[in-house]
PDB file of N, CA and C in Angstrom:
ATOM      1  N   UNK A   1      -0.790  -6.957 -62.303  1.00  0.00           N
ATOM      2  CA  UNK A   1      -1.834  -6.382 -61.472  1.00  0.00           C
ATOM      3  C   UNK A   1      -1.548  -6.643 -59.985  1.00  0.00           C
ATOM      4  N   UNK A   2      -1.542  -8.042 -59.505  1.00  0.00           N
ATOM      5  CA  UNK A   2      -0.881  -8.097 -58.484  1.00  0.00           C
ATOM      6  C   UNK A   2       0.233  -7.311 -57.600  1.00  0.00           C
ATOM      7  N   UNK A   3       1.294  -7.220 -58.382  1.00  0.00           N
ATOM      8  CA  UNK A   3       2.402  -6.030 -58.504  1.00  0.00           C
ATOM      9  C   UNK A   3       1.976  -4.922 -57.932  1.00  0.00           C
ATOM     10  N   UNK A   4       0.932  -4.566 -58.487  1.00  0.00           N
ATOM     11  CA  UNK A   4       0.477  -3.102 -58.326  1.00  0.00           C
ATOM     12  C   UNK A   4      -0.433  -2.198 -56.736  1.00  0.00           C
ATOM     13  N   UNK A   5      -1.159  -4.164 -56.706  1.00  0.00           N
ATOM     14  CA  UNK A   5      -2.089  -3.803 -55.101  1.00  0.00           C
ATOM     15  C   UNK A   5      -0.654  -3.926 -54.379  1.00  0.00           C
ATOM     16  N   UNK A   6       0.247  -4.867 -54.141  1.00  0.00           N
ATOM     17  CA  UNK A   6       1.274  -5.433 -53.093  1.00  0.00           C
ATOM     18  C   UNK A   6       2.066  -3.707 -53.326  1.00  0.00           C
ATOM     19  N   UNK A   7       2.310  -3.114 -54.257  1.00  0.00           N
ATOM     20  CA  UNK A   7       2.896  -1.814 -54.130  1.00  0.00           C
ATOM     21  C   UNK A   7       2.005  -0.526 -53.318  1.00  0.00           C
ATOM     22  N   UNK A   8       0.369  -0.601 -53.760  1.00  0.00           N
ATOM     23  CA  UNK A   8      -0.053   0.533 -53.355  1.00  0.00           C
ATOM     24  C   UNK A   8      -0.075  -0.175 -51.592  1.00  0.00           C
ATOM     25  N   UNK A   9      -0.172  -1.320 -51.409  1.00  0.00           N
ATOM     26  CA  UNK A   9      -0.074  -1.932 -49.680  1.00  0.00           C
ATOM     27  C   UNK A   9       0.780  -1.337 -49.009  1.00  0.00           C
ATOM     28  N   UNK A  10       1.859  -1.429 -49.888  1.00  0.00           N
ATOM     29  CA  UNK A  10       3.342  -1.022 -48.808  1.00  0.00           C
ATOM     30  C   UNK A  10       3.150   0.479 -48.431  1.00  0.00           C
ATOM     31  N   UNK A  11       2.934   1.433 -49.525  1.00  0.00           N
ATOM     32  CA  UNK A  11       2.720   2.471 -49.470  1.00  0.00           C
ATOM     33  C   UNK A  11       1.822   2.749 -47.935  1.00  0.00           C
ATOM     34  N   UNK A  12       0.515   2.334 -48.329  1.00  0.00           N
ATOM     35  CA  UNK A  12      -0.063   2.552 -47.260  1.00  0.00           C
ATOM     36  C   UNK A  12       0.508   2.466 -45.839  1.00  0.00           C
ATOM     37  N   UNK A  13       1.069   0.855 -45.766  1.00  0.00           N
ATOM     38  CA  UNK A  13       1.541   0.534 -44.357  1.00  0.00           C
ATOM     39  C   UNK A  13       2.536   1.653 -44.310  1.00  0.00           C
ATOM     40  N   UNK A  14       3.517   2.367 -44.986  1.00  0.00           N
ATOM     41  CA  UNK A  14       4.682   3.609 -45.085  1.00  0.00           C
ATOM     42  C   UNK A  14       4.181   4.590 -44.273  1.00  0.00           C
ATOM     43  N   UNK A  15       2.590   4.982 -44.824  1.00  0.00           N
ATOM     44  CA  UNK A  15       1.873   6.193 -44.224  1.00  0.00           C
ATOM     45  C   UNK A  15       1.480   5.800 -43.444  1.00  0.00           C
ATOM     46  N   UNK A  16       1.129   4.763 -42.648  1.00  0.00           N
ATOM     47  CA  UNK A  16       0.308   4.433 -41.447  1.00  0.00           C
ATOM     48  C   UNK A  16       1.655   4.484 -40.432  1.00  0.00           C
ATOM     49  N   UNK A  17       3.119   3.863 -40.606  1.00  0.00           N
ATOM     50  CA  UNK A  17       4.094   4.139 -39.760  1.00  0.00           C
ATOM     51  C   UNK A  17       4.480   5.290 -39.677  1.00  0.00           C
ATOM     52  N   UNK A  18       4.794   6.441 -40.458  1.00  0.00           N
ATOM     53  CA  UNK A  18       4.967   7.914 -40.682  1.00  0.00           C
ATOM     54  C   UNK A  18       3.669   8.373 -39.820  1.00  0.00           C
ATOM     55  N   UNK A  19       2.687   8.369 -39.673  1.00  0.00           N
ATOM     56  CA  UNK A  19       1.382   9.157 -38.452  1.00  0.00           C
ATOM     57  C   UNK A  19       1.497   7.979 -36.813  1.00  0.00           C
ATOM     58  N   UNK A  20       2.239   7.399 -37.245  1.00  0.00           N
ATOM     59  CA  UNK A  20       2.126   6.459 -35.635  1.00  0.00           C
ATOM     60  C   UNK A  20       3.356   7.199 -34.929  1.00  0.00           C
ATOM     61  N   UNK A  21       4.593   7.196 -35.642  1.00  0.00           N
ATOM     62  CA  UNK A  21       5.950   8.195 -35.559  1.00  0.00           C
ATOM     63  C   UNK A  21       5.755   9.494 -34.786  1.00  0.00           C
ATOM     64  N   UNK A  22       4.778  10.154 -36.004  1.00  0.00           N
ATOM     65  CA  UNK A  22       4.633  11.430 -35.291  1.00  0.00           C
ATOM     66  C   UNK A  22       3.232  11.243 -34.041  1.00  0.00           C
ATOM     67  N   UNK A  23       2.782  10.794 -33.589  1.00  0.00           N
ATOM     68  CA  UNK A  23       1.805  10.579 -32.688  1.00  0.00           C
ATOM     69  C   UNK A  23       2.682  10.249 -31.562  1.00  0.00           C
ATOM     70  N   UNK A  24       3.553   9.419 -31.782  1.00  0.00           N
ATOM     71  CA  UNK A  24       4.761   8.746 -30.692  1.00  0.00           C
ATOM     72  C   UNK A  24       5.557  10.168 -29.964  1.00  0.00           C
ATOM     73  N   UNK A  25       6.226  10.958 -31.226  1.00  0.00           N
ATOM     74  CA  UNK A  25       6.448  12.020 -31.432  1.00  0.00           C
ATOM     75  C   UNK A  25       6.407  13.087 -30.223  1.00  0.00           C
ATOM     76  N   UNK A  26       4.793  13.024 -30.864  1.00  0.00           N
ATOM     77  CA  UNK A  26       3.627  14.259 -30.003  1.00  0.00           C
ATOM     78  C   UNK A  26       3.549  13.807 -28.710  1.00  0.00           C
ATOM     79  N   UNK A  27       3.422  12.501 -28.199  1.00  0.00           N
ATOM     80  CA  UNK A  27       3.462  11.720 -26.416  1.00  0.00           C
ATOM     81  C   UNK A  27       4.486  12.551 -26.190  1.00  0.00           C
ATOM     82  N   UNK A  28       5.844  12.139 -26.754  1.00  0.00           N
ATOM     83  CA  UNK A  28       7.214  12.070 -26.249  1.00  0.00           C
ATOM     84  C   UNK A  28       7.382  13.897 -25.696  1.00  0.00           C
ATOM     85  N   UNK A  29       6.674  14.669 -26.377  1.00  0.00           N
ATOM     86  CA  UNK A  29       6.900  15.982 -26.009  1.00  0.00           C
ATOM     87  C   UNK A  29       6.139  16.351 -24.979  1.00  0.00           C
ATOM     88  N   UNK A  30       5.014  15.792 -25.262  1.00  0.00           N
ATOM     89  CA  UNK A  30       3.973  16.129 -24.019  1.00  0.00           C
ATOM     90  C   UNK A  30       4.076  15.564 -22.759  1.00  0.00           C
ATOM     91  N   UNK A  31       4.767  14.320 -22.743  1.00  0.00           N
ATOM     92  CA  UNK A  31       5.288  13.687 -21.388  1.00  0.00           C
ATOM     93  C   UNK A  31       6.522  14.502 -21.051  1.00  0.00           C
ATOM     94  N   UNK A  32       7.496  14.770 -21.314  1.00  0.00           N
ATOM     95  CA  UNK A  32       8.556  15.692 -20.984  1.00  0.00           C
ATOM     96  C   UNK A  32       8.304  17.056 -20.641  1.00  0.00           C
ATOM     97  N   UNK A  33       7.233  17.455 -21.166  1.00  0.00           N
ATOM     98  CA  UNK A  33       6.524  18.706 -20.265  1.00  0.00           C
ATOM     99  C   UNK A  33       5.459  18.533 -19.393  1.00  0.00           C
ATOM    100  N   UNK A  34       4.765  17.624 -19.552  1.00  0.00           N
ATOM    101  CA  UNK A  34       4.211  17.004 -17.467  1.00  0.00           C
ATOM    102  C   UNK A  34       4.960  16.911 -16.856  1.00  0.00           C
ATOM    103  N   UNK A  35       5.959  15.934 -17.535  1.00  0.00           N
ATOM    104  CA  UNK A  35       7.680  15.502 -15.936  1.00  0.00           C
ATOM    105  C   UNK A  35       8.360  17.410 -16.235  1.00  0.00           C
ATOM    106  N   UNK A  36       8.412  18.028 -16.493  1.00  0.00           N
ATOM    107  CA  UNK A  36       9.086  19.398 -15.983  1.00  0.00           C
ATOM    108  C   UNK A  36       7.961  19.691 -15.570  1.00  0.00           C
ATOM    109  N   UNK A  37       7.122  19.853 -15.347  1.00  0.00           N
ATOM    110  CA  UNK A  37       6.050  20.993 -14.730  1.00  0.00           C
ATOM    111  C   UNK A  37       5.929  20.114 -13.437  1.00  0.00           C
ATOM    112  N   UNK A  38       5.260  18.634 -13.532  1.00  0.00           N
ATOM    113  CA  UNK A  38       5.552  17.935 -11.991  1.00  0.00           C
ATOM    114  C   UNK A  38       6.897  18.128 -10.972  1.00  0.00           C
ATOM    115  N   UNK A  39       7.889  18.306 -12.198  1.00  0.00           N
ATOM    116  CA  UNK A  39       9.038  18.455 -11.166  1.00  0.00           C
ATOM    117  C   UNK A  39       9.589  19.923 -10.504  1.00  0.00           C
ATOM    118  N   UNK A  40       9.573  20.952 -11.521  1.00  0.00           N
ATOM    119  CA  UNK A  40       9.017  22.308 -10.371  1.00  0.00           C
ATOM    120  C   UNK A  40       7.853  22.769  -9.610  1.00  0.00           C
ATOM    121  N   UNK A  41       6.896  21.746  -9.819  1.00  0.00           N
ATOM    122  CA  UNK A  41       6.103  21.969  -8.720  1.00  0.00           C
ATOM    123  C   UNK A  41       6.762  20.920  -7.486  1.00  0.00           C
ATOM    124  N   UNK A  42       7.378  20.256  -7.805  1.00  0.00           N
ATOM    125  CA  UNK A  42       7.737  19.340  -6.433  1.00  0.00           C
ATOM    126  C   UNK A  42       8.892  20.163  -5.860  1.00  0.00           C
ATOM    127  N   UNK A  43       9.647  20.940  -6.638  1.00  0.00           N
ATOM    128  CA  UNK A  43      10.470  21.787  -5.710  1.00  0.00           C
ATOM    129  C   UNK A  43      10.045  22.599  -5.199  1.00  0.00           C
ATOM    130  N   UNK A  44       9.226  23.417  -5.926  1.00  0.00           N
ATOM    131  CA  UNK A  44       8.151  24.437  -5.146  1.00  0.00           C
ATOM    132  C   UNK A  44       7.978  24.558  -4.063  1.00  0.00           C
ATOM    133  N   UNK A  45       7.019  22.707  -3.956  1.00  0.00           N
ATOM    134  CA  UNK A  45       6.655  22.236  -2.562  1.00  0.00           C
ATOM    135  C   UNK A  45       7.782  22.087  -1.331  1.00  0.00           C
ATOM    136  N   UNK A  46       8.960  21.734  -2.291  1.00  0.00           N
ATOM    137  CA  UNK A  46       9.763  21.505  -0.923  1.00  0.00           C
ATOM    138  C   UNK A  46       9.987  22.812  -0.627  1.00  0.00           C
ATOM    139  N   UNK A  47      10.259  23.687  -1.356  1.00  0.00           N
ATOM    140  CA  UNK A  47      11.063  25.558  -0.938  1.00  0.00           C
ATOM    141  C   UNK A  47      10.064  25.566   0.360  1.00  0.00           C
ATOM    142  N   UNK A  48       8.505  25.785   0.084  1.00  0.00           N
ATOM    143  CA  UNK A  48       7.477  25.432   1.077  1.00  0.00           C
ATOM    144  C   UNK A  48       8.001  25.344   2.525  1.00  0.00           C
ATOM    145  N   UNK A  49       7.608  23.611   1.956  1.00  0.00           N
ATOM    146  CA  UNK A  49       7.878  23.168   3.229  1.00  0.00           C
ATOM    147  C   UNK A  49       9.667  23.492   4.001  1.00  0.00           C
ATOM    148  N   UNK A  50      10.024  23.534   3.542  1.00  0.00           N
ATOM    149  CA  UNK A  50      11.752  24.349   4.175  1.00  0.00           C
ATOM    150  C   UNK A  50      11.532  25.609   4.841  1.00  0.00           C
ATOM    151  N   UNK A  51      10.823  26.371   4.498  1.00  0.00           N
ATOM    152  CA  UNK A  51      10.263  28.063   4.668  1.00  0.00           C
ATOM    153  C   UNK A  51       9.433  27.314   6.028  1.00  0.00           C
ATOM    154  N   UNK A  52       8.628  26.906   6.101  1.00  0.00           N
ATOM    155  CA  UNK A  52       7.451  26.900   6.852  1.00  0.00           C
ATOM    156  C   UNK A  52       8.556  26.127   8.231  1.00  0.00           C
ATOM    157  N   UNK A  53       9.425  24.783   7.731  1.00  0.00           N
ATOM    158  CA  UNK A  53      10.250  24.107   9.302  1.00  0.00           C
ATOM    159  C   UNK A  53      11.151  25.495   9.876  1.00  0.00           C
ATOM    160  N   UNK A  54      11.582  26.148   9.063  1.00  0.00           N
ATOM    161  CA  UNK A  54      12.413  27.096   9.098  1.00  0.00           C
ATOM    162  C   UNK A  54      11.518  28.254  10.012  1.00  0.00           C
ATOM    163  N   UNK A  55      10.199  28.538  10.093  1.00  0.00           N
ATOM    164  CA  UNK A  55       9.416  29.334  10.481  1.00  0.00           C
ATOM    165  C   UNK A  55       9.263  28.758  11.587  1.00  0.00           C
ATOM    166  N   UNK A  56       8.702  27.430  12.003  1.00  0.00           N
ATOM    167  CA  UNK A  56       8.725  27.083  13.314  1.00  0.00           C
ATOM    168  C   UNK A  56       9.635  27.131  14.199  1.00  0.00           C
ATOM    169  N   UNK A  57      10.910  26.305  13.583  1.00  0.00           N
ATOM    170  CA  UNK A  57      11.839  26.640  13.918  1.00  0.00           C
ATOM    171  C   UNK A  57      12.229  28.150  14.852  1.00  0.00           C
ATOM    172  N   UNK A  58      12.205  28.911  14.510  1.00  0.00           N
ATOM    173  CA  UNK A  58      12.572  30.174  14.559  1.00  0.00           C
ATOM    174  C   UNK A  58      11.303  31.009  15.240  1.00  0.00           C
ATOM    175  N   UNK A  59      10.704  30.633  15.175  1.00  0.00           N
ATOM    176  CA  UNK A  59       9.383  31.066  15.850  1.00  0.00           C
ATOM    177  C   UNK A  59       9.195  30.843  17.534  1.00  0.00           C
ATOM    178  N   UNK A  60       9.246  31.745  18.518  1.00  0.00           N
ATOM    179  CA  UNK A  60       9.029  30.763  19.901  1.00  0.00           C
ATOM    180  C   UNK A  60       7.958  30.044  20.585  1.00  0.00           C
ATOM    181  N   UNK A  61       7.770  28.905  20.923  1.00  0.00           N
ATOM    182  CA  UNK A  61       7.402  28.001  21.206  1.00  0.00           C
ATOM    183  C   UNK A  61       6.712  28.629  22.263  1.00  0.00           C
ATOM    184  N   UNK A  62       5.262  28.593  22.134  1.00  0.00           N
ATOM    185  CA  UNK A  62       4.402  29.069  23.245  1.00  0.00           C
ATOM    186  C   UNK A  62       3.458  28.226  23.607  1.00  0.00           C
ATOM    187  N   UNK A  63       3.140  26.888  24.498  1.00  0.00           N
ATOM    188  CA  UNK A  63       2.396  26.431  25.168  1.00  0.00           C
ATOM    189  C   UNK A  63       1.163  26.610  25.931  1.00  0.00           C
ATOM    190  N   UNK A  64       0.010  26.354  25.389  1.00  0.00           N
ATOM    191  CA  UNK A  64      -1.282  26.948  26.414  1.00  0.00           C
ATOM    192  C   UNK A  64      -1.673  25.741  26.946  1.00  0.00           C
ATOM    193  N   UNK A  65      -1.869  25.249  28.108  1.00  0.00           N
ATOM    194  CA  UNK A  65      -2.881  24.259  28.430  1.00  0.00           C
ATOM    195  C   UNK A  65      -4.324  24.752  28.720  1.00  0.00           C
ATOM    196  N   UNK A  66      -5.215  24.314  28.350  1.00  0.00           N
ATOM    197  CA  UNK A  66      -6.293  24.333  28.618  1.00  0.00           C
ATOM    198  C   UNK A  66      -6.778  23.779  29.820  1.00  0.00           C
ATOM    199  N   UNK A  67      -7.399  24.032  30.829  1.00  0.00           N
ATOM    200  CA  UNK A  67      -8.014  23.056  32.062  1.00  0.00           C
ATOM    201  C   UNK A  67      -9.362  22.253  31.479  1.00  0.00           C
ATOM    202  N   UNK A  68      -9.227  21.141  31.274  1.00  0.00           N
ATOM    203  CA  UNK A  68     -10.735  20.721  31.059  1.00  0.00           C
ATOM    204  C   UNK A  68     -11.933  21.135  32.065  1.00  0.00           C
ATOM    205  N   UNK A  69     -12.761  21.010  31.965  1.00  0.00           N
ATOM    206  CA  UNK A  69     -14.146  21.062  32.669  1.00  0.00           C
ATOM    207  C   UNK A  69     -14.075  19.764  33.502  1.00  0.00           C
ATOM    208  N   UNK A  70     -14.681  19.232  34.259  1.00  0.00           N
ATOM    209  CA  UNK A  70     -14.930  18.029  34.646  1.00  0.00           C
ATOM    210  C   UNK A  70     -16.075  17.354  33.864  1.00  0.00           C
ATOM    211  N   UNK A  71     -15.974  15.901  33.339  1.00  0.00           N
ATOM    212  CA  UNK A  71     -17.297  15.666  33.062  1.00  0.00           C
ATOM    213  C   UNK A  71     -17.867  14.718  33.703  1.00  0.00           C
ATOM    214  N   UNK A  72     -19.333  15.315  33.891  1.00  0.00           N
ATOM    215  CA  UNK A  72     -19.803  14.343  34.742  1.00  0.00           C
ATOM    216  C   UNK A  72     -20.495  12.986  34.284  1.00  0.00           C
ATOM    217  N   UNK A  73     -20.256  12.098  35.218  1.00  0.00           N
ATOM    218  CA  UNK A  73     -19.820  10.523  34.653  1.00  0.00           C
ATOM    219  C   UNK A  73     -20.904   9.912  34.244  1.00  0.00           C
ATOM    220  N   UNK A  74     -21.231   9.071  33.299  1.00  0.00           N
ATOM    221  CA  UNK A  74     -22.529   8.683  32.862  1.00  0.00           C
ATOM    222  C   UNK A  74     -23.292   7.240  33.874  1.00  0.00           C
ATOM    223  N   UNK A  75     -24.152   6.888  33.967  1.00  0.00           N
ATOM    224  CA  UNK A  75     -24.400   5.600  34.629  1.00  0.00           C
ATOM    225  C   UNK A  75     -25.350   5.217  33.475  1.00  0.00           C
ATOM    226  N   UNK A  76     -24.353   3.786  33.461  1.00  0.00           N
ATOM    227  CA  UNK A  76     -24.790   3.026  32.210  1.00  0.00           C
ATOM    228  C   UNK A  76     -25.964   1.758  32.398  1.00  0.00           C
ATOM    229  N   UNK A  77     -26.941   1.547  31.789  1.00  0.00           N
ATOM    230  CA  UNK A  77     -26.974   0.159  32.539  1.00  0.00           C
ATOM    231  C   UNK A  77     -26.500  -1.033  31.805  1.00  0.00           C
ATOM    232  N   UNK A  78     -25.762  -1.370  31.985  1.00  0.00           N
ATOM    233  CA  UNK A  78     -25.067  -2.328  31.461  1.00  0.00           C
ATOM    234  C   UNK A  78     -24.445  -3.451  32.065  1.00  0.00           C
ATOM    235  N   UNK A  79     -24.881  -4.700  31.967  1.00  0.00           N
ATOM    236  CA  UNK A  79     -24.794  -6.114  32.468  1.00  0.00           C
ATOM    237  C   UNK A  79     -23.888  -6.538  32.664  1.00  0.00           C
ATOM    238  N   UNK A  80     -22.995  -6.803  33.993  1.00  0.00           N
ATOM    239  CA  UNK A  80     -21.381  -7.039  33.962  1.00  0.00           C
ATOM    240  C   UNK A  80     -21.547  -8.616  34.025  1.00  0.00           C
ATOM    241  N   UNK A  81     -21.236  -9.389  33.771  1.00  0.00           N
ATOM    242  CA  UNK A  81     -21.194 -11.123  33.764  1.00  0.00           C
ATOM    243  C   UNK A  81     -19.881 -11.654  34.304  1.00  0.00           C
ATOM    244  N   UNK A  82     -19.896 -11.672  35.310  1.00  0.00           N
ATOM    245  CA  UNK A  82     -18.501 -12.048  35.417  1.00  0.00           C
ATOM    246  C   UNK A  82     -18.029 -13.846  35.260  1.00  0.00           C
ATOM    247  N   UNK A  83     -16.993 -14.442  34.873  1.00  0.00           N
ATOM    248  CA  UNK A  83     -16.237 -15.327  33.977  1.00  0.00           C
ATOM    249  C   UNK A  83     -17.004 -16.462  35.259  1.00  0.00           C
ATOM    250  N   UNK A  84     -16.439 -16.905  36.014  1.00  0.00           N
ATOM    251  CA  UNK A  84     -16.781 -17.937  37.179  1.00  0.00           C
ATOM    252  C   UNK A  84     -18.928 -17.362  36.932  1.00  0.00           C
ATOM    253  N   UNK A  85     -19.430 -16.730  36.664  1.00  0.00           N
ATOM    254  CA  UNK A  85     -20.720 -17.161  36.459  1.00  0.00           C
ATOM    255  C   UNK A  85     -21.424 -17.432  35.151  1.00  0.00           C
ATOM    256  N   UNK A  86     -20.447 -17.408  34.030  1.00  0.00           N
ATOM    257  CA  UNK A  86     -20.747 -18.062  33.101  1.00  0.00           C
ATOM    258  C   UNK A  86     -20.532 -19.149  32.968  1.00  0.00           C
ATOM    259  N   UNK A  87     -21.213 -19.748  32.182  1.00  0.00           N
ATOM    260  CA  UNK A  87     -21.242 -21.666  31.378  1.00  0.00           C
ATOM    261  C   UNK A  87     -20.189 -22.149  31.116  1.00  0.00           C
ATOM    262  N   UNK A  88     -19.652 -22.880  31.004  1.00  0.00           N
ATOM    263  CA  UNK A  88     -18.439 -23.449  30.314  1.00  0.00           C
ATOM    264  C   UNK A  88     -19.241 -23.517  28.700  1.00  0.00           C
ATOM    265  N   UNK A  89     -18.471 -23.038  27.595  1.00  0.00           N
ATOM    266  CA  UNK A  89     -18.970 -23.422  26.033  1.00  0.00           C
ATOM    267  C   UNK A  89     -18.633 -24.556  25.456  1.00  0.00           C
ATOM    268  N   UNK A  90     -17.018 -24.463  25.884  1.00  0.00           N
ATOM    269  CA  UNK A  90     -16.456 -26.003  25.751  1.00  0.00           C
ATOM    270  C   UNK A  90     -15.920 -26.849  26.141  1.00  0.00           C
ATOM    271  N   UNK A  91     -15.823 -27.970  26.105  1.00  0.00           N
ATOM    272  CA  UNK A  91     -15.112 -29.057  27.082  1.00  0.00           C
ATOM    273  C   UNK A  91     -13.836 -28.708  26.839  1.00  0.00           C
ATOM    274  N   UNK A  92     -13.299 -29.329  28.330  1.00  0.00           N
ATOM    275  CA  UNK A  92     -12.029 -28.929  28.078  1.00  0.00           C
ATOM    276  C   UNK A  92     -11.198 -29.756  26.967  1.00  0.00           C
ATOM    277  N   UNK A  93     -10.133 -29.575  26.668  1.00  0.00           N
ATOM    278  CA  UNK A  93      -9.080 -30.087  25.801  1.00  0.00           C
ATOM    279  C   UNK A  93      -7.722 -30.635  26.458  1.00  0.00           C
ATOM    280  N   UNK A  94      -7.317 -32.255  26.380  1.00  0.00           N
ATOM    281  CA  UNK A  94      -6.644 -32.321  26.871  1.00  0.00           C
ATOM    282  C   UNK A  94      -5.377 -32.302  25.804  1.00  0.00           C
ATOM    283  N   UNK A  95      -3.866 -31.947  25.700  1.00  0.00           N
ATOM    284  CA  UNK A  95      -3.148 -31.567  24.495  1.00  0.00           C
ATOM    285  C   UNK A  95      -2.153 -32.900  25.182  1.00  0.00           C
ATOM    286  N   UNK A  96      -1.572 -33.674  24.144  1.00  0.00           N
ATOM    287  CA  UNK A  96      -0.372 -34.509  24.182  1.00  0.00           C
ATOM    288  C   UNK A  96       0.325 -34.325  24.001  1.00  0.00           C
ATOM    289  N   UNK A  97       1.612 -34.583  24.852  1.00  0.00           N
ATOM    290  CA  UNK A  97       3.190 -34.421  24.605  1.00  0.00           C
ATOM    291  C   UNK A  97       3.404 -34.912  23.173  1.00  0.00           C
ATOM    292  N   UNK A  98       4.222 -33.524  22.557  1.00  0.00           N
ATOM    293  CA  UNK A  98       4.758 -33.893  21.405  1.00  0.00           C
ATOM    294  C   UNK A  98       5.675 -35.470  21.078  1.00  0.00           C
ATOM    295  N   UNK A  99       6.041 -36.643  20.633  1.00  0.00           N
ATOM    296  CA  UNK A  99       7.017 -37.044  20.141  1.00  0.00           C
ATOM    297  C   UNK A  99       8.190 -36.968  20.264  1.00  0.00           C
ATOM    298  N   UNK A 100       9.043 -37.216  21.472  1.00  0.00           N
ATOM    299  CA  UNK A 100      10.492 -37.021  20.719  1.00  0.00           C
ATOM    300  C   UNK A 100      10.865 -36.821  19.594  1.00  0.00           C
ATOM    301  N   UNK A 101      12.245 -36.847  19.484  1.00  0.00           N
ATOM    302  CA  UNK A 101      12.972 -36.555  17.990  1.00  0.00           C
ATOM    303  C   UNK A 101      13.270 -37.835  17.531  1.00  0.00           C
ATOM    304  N   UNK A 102      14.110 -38.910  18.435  1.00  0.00           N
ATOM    305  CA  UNK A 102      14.445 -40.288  18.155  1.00  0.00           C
ATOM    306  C   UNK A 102      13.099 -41.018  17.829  1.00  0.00           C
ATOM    307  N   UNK A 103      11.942 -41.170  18.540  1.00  0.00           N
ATOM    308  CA  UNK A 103      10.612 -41.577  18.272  1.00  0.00           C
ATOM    309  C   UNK A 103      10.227 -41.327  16.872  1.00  0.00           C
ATOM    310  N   UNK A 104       9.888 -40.102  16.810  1.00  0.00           N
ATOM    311  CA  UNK A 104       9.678 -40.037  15.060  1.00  0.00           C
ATOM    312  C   UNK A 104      10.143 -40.136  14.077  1.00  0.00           C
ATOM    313  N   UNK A 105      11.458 -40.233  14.080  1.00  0.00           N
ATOM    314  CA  UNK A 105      12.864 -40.683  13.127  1.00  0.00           C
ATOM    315  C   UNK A 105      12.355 -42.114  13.472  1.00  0.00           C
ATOM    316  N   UNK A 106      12.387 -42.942  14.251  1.00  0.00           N
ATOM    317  CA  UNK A 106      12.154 -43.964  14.160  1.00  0.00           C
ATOM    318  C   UNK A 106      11.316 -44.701  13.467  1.00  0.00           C
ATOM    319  N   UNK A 107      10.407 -43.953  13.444  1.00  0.00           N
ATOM    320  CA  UNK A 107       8.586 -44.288  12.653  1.00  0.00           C
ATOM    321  C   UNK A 107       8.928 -43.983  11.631  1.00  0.00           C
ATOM    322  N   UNK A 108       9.731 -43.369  11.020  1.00  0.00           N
ATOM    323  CA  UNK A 108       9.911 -42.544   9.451  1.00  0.00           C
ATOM    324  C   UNK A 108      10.916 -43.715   8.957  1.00  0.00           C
ATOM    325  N   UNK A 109      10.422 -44.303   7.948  1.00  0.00           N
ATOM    326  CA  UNK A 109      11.513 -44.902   7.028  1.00  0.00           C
ATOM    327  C   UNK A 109      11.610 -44.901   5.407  1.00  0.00           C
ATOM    328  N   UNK A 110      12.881 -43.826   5.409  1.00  0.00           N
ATOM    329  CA  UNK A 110      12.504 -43.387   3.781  1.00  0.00           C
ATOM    330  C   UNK A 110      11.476 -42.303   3.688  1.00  0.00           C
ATOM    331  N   UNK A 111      11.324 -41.750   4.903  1.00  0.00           N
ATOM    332  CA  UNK A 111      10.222 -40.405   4.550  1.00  0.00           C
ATOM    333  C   UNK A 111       8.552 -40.719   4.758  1.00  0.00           C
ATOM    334  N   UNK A 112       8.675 -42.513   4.964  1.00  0.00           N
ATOM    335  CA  UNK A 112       7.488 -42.719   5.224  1.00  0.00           C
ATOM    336  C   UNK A 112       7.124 -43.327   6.421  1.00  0.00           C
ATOM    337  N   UNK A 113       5.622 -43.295   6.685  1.00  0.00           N
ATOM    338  CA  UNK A 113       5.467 -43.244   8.419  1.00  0.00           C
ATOM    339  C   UNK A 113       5.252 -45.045   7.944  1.00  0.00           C
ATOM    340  N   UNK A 114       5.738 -45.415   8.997  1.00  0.00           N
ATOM    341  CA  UNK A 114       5.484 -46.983   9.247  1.00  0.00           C
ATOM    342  C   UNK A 114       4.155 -47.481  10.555  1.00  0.00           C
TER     343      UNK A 114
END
C-alpha cells in the first residue's frame, strides 16, 4: 500500500514539473516578444531622432530677439540689518595650533596616548 501512495506522489510531482515547464515555456516566449517589440521601437525612436538633428541641421537658423518691455521696479518694504548692527550670537572661539608630528609620535607609545 505504501508502494502505491509513494508511486501515485511521484506521478503527481511529474505533472506539477511538466505545467511549471510549460508556464516557464510561455514567459520565455512572451519575454522575447516584449525585448523585439521594445527593441524596434527603440530604433524607431532613434530613425526619429536622426530625421529631426538632420532637419535642424539643414534647416536655416533664424534668430528673433525679442525687446523686453521695461519693468517697472517694485519697492519692497523690507528690513535691511546690516552685520556691524547686529548682536554677536556667539562668543568668539579661540582654535589651537595643531601638535607637531614629533610631539604626537612622542605621546603615542604602541598606539597608545601616554
Amino acid at each position: 500500500m505504501a508502494e502505491f501512495v509513494l508511486v501515485i506522489f511521484g506521478f503527481i510531482l511529474l505533472w506539477r514539473q511538466r505545467n511549471i515547464r510549460q508556464e516557464f515555456a510561455e514567459l520565455e516566449k512572451r519575454n522575447a516578444a516584449r525585448t523585439d517589440a521594445l527593441r524596434r521601437e527603440l530604433q524607431e525612436l532613434r530613425h526619429k531622432i536622426v530625421g529631426a538633428a538632420a532637419g535642424l541641421v539643414a534647416a536655416p537658423s533664424v534668430v528673433t530677439t525679442l525687446r523686453a518691455s521695461p519693468v517697472p521696479e517694485l519697492h519692497h518694504r523690507a528690513a535691511v540689518h546690516l552685520v556691524d548692527d547686529m548682536a554677536s550670537a556667539a562668543r568668539p572661539v579661540t582654535i589651537l595650533p595643531a601638535p607637531s608630528a614629533p610631539e604626537a609620535q612622542a605621546r603615542k607609545i604602541g598606539g597608545i596616548d601616554t
